[in-house]
N, C-alpha and C. Protein backbone atom coordinates (compact mmCIF):
# COMPACT_ATOMS: atom_id res chain seq x y z
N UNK A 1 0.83 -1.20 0.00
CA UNK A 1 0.00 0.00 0.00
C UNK A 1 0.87 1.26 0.00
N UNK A 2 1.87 1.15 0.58
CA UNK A 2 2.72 2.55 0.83
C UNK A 2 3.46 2.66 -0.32
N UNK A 3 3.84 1.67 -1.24
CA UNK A 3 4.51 1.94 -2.43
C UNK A 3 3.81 2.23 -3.15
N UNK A 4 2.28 2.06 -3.34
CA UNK A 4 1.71 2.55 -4.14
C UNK A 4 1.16 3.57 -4.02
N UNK A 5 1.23 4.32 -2.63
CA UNK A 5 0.99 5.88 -2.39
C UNK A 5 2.27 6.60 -2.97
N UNK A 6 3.03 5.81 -2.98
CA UNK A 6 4.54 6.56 -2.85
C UNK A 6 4.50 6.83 -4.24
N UNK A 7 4.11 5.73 -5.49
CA UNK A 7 3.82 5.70 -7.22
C UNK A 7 3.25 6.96 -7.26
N UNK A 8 1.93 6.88 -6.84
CA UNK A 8 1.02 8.05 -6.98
C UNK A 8 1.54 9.58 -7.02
N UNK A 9 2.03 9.88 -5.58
CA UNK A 9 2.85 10.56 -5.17
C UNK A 9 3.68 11.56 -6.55
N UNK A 10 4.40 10.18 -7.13
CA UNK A 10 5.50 10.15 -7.98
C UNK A 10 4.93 11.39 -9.35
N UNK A 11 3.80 10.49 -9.56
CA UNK A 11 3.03 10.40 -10.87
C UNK A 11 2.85 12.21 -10.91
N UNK A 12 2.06 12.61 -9.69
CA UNK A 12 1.50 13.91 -9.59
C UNK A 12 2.79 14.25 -9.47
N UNK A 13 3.65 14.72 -8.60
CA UNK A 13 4.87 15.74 -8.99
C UNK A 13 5.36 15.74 -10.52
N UNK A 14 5.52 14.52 -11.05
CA UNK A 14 5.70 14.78 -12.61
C UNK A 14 5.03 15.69 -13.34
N UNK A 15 3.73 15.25 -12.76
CA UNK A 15 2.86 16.53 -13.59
C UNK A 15 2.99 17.72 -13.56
N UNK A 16 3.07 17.90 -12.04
CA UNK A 16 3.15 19.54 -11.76
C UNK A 16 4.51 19.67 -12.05
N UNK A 17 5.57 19.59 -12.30
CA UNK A 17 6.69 19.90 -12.40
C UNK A 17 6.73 20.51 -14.00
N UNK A 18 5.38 20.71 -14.46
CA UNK A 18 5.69 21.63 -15.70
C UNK A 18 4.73 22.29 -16.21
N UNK A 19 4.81 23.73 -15.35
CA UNK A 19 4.07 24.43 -15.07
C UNK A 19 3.30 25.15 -16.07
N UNK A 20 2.05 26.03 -16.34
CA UNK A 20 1.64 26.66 -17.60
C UNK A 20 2.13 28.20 -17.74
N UNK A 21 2.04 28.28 -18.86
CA UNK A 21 2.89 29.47 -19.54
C UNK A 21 2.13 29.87 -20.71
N UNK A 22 2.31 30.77 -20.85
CA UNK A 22 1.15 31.02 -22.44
C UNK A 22 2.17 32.47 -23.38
N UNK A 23 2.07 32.06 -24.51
CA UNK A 23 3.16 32.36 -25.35
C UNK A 23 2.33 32.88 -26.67
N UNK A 24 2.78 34.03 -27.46
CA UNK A 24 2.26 34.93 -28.90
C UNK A 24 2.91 33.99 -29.63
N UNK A 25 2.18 33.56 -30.68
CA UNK A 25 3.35 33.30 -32.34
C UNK A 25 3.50 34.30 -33.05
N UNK A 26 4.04 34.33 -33.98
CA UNK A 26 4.36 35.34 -35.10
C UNK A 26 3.02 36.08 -35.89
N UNK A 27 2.09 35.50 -35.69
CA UNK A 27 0.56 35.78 -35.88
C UNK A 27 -0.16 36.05 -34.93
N UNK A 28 0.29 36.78 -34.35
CA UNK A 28 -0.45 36.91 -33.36
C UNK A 28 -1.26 36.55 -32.02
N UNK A 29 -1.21 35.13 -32.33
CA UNK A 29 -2.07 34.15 -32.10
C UNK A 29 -1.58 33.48 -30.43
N UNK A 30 -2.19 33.34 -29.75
CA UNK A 30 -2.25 33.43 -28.16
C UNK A 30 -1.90 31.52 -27.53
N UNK A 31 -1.00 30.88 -27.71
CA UNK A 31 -1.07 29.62 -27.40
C UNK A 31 -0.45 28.91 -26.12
N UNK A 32 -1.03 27.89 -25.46
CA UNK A 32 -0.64 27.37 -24.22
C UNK A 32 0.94 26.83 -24.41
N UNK A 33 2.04 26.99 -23.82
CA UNK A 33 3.03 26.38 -23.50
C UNK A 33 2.53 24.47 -23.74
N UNK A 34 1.97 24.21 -22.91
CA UNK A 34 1.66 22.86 -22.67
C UNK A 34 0.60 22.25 -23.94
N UNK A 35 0.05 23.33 -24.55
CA UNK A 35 -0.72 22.26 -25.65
C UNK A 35 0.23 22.78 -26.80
N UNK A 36 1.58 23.19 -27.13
CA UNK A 36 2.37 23.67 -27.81
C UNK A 36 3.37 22.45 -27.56
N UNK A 37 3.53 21.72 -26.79
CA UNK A 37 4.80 20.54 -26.42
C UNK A 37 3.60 19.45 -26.20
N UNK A 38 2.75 19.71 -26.36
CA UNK A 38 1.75 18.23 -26.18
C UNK A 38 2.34 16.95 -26.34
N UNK A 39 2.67 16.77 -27.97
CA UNK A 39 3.32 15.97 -28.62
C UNK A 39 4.35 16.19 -29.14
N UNK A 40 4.90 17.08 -28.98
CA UNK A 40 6.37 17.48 -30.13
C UNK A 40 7.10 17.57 -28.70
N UNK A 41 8.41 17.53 -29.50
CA UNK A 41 9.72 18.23 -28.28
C UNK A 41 10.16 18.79 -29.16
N UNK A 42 10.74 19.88 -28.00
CA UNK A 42 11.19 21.42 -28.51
C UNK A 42 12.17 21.56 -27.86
N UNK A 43 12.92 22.34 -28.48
CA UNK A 43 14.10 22.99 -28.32
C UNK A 43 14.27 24.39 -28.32
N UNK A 44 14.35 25.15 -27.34
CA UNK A 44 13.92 26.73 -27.56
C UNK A 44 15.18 27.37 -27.25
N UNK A 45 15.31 28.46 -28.15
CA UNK A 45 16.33 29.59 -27.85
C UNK A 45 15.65 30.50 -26.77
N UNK A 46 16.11 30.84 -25.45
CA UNK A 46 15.39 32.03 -25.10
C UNK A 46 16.21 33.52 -25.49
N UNK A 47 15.60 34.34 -25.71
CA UNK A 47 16.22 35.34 -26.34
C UNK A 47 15.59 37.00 -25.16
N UNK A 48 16.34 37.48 -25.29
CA UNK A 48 15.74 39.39 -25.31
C UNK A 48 16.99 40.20 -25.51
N UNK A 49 17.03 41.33 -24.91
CA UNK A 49 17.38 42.39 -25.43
C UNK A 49 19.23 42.17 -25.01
N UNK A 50 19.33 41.63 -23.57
CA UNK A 50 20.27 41.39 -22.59
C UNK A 50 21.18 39.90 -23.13
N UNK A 51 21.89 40.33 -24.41
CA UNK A 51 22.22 39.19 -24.60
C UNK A 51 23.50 39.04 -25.39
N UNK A 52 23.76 37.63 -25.81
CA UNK A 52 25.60 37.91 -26.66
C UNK A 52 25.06 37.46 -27.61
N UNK A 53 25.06 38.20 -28.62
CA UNK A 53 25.03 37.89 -30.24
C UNK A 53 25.67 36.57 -30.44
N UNK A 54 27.23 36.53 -30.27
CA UNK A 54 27.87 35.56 -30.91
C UNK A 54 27.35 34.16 -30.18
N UNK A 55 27.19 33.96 -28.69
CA UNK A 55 26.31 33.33 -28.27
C UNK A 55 24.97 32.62 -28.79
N UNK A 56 24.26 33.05 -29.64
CA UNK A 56 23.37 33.09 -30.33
C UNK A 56 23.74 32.49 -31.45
N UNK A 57 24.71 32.85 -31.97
CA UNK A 57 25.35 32.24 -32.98
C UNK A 57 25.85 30.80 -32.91
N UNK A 58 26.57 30.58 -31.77
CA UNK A 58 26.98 29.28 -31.59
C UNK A 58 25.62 27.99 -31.13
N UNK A 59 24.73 28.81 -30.39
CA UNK A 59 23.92 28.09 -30.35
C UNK A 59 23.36 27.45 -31.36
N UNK A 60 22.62 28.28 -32.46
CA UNK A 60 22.25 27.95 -34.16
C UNK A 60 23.27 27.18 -34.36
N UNK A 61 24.21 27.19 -34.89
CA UNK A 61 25.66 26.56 -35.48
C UNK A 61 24.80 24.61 -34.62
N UNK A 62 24.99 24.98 -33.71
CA UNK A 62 24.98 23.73 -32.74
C UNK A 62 23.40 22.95 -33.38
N UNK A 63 22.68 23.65 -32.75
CA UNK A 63 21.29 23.64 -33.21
C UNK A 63 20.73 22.76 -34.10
N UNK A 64 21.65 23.63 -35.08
CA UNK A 64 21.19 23.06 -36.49
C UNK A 64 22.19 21.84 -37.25
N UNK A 65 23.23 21.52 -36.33
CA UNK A 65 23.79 20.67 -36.38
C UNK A 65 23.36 19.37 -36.12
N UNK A 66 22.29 19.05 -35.09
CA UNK A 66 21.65 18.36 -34.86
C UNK A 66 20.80 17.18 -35.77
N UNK A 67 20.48 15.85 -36.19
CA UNK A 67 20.27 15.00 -36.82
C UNK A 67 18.96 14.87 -36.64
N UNK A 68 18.50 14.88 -35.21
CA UNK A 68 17.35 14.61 -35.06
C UNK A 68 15.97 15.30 -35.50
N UNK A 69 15.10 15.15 -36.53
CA UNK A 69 14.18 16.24 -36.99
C UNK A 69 12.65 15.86 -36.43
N UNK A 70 13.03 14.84 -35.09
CA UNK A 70 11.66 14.99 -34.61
C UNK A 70 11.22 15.86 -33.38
N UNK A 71 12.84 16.66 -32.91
CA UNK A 71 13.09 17.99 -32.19
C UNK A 71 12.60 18.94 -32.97
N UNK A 72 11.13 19.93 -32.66
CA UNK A 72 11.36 21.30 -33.45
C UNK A 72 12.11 22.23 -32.67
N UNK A 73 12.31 23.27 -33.32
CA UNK A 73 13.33 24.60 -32.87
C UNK A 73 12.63 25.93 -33.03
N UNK A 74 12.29 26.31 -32.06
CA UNK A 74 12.17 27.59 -31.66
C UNK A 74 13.10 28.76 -30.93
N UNK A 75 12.52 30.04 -31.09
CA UNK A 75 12.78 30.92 -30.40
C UNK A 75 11.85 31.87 -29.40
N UNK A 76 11.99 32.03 -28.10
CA UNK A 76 10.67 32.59 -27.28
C UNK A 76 11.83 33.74 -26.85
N UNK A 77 10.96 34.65 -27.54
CA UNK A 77 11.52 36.24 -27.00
C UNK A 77 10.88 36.90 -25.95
N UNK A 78 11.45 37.89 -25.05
CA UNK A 78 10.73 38.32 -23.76
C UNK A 78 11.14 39.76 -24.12
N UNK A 79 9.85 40.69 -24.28
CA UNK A 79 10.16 41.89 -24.51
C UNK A 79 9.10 43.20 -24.16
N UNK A 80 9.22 43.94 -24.11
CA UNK A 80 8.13 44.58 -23.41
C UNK A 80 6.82 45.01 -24.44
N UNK A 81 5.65 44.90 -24.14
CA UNK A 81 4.54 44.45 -24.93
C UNK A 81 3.98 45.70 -25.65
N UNK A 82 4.89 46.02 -26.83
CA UNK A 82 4.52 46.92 -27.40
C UNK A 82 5.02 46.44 -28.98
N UNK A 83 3.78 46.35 -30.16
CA UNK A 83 3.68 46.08 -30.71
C UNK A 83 5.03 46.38 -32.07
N UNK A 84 5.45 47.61 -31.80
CA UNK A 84 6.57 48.05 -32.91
C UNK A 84 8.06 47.53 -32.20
N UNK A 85 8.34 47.19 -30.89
CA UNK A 85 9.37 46.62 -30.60
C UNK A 85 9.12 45.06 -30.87
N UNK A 86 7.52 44.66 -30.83
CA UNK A 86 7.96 43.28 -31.55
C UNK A 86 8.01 42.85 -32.94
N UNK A 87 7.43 43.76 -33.63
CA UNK A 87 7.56 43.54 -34.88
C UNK A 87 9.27 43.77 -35.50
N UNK A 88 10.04 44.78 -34.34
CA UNK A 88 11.15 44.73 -34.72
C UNK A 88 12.11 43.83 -34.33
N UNK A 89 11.87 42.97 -33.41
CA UNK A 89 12.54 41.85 -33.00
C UNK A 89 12.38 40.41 -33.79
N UNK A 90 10.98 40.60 -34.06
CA UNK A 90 10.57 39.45 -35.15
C UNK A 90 11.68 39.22 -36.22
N UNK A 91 11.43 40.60 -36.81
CA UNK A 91 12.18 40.79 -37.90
C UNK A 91 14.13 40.19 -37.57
N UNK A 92 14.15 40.59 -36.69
CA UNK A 92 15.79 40.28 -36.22
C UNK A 92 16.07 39.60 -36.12
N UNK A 93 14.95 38.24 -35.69
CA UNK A 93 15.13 36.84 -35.01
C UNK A 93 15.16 36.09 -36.13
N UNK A 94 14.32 36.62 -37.34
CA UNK A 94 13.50 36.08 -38.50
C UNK A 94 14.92 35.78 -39.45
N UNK A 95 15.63 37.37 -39.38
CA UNK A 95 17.07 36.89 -40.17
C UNK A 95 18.47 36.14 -39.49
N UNK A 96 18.37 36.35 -37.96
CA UNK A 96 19.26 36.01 -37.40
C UNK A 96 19.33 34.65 -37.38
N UNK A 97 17.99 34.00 -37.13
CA UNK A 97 17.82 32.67 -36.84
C UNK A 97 16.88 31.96 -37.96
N UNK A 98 16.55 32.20 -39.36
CA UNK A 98 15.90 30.99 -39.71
C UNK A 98 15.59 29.58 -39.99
N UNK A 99 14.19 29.52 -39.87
CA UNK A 99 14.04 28.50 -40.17
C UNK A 99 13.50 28.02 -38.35
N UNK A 100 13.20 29.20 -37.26
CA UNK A 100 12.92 28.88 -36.19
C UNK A 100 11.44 29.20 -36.45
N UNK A 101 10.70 28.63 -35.08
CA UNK A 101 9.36 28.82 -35.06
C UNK A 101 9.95 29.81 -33.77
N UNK A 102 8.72 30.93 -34.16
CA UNK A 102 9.18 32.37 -33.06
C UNK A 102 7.97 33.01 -32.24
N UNK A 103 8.22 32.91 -30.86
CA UNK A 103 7.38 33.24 -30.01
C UNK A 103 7.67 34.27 -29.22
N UNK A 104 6.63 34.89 -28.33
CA UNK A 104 7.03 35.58 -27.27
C UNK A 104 6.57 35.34 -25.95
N UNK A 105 7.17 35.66 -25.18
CA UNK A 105 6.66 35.44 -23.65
C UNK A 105 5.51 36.10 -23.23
N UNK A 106 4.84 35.83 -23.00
CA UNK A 106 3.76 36.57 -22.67
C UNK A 106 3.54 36.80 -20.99
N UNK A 107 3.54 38.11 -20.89
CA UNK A 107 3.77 38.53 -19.17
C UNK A 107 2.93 39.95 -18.95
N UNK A 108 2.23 40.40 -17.77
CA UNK A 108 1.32 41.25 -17.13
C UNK A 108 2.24 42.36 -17.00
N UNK A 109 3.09 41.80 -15.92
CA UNK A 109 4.37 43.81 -15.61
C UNK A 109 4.95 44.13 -16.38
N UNK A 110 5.83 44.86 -15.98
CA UNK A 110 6.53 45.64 -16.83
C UNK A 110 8.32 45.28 -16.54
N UNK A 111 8.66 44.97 -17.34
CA UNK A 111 9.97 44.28 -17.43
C UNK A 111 11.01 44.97 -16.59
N UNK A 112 11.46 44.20 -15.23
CA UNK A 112 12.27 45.34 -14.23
C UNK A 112 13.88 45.13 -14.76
N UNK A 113 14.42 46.13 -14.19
CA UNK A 113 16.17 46.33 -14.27
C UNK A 113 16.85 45.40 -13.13
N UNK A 114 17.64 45.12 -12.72
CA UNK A 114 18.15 44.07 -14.20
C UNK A 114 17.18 42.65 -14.35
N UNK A 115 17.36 42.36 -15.27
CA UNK A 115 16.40 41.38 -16.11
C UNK A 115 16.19 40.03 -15.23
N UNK A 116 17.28 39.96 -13.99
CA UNK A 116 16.69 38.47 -12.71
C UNK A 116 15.82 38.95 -12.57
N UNK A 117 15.24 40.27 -11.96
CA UNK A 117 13.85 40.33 -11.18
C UNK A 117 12.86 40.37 -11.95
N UNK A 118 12.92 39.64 -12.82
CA UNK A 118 11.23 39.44 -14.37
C UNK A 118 10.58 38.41 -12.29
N UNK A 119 8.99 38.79 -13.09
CA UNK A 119 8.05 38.43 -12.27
C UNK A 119 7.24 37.01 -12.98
N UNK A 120 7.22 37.44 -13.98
CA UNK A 120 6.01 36.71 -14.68
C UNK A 120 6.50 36.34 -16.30
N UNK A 121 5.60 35.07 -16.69
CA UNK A 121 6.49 34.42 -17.81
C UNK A 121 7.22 33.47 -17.87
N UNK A 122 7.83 32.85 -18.61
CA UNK A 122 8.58 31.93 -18.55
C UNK A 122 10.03 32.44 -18.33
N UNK A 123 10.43 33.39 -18.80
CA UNK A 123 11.67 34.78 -17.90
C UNK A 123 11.42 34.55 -16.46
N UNK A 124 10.58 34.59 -16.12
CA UNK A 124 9.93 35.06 -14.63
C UNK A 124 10.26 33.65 -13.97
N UNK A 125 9.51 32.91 -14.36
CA UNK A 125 9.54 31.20 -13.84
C UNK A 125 10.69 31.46 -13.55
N UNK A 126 11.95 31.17 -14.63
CA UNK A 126 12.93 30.25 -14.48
C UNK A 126 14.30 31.79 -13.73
N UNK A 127 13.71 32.64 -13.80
CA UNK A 127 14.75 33.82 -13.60
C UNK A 127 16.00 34.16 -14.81
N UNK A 128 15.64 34.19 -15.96
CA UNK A 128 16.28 34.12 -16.94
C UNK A 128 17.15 35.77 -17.02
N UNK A 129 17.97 35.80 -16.58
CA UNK A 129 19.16 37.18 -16.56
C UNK A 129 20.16 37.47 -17.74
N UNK A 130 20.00 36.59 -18.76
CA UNK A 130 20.67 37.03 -19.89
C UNK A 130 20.67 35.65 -20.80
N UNK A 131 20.68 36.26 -21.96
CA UNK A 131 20.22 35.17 -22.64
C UNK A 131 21.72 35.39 -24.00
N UNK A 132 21.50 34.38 -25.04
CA UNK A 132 20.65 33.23 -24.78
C UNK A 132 20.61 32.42 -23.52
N UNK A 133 19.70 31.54 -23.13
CA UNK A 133 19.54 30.60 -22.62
C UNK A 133 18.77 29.42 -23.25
N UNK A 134 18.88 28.24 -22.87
CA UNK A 134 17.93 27.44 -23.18
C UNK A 134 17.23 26.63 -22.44
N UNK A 135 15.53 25.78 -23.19
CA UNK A 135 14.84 25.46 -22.65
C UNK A 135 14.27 24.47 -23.60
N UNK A 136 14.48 23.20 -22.97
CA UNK A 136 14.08 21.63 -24.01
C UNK A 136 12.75 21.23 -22.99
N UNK A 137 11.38 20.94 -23.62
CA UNK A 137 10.11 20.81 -23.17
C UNK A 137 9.95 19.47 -24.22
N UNK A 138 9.50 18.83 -23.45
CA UNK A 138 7.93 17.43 -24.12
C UNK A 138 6.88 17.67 -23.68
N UNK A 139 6.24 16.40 -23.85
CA UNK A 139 4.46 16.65 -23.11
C UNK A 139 4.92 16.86 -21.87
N UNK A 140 6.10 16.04 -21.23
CA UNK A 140 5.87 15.64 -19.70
C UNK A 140 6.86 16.86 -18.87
N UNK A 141 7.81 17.22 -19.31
CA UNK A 141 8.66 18.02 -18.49
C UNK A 141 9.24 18.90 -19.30
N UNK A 142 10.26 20.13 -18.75
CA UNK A 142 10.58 20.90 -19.40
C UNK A 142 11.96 21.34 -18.51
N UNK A 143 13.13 21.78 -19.27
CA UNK A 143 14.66 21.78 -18.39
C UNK A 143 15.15 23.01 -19.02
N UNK A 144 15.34 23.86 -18.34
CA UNK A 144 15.95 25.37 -18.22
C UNK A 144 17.67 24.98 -17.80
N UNK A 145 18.38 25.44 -19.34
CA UNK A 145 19.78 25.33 -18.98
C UNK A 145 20.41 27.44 -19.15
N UNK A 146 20.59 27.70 -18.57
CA UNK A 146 21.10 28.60 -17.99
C UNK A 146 22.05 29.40 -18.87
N UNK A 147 22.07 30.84 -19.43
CA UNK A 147 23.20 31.45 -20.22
C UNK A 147 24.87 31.00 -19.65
N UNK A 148 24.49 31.24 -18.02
CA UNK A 148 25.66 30.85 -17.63
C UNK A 148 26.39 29.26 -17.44
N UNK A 149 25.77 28.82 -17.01
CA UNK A 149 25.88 27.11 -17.48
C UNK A 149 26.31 27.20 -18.85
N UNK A 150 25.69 27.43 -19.63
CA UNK A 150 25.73 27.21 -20.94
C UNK A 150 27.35 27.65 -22.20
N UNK A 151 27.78 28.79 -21.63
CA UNK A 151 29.06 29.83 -21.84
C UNK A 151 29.82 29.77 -20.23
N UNK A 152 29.59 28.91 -19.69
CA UNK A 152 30.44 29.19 -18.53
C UNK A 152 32.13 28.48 -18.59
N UNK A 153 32.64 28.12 -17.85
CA UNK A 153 34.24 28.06 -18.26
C UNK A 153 34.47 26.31 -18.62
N UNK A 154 33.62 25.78 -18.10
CA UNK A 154 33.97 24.11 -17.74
C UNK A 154 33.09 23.68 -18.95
N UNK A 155 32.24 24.49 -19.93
CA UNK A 155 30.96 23.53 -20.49
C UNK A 155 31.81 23.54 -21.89
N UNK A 156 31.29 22.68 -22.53
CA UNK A 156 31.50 22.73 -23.96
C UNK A 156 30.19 22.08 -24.87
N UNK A 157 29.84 22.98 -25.45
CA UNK A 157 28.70 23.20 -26.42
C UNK A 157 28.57 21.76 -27.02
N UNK A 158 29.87 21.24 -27.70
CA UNK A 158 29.38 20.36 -28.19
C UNK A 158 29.21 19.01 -27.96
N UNK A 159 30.50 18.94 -26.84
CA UNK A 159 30.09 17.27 -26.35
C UNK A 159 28.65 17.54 -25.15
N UNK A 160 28.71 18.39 -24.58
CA UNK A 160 28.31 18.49 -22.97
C UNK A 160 26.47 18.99 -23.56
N UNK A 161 26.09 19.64 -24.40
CA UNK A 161 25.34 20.09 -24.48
C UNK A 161 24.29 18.77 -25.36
N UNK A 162 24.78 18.22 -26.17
CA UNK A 162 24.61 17.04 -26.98
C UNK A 162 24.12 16.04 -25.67
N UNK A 163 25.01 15.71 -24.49
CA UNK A 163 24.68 14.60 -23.63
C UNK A 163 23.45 15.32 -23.21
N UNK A 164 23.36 16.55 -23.09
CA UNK A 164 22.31 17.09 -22.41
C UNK A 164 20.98 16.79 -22.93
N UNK A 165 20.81 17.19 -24.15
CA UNK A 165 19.78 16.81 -24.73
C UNK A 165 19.52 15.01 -24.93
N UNK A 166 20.68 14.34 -25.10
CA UNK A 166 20.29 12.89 -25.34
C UNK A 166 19.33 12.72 -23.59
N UNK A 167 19.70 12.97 -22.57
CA UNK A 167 19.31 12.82 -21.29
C UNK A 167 18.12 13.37 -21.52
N UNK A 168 17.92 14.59 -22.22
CA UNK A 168 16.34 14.88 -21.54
C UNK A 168 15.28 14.15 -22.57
N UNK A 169 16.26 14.18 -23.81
CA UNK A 169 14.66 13.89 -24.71
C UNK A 169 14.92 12.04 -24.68
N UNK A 170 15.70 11.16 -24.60
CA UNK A 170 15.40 10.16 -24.94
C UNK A 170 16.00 8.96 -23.59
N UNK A 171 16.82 9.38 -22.92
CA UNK A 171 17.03 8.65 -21.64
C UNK A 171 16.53 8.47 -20.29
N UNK A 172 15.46 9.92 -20.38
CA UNK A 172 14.79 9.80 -18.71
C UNK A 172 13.26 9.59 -19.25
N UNK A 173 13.07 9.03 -20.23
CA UNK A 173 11.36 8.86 -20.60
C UNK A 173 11.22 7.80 -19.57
């Protein structure tokens, strides 16, 4: 009986461990985080204003290096909700990065200085302070790897980041 409270237990933290979020597409168009990874796994650039270009660069390079095409690739931008700064970021992301599916964060306040104290969003969730960063989601869970993790002194993009993803999308199912 206690192991099978303990299963139960198990089952529900899985669930909640991936919380809702609601995100713009490029159309405008208003969609759930969670019915957006339903069935697909994703691979997201997080992006805003606070960030290293070339960073960005290596990420793509990496990215798109990748074999697997049942990963899609996005980008979720966090920016303050005014329609001509996103149309101009679109545009930036659109040449910087194609061939991504491009979103935005969708959040209530107003974006504070410096960029840890975001409240709300998927910025907000995870405390995202400079980007890029990244964020690999399925139906069931979702793993926030860190600008700094990511460019920090010990990591390397291509072996370390590669194990990373084999671990989330196909070894802890």
């Amino acid at each position: 009986m206690k192991l099978f409270v303990l299963i139960v237990l198990l089952i529900l933290l899985e669930i909640r461990t991936k919380p809702e979020f609601f995100l713009e597409n490029d159309k405008n168009q208003l969609l759930s985080f969670k019915f957006l990874t339903k069935s697909t796994k994703w691979l997201f650039i997080l992006y805003s204003n606070y960030n290293c270009i070339d960073c960005v660069l290596k990420l793509d390079h990496f990215v798109n290096s990748l074999k697997d095409t049942n990963i899609k690739k996005g980008v979720i931008i966090r920016c303050d909700n005014n329609i001509m700064i996103k149309k101009e970021l679109l545009n930036k992301i659109k040449k910087l990065l194609p061939g991504y599916y491009v979103f935005f964060d969708i959040h209530k306040s107003e974006d504070p200085w410096p960029p840890c104290n975001l409240k709300d969003g998927i910025f907000g969730y995870f405390k995202v302070c400079q980007t890029p960063s990244l964020l690999f989601a399925d139906d069931k869970r979702i793993k926030f790897l860190s600008n700094g993790f990511l460019f920090g002194e010990n990591f390397s993009i291509e072996k370390q980041l590669e194990n990373e993803i084999l671990d989330f999308f196909y070894k802890n199912k």
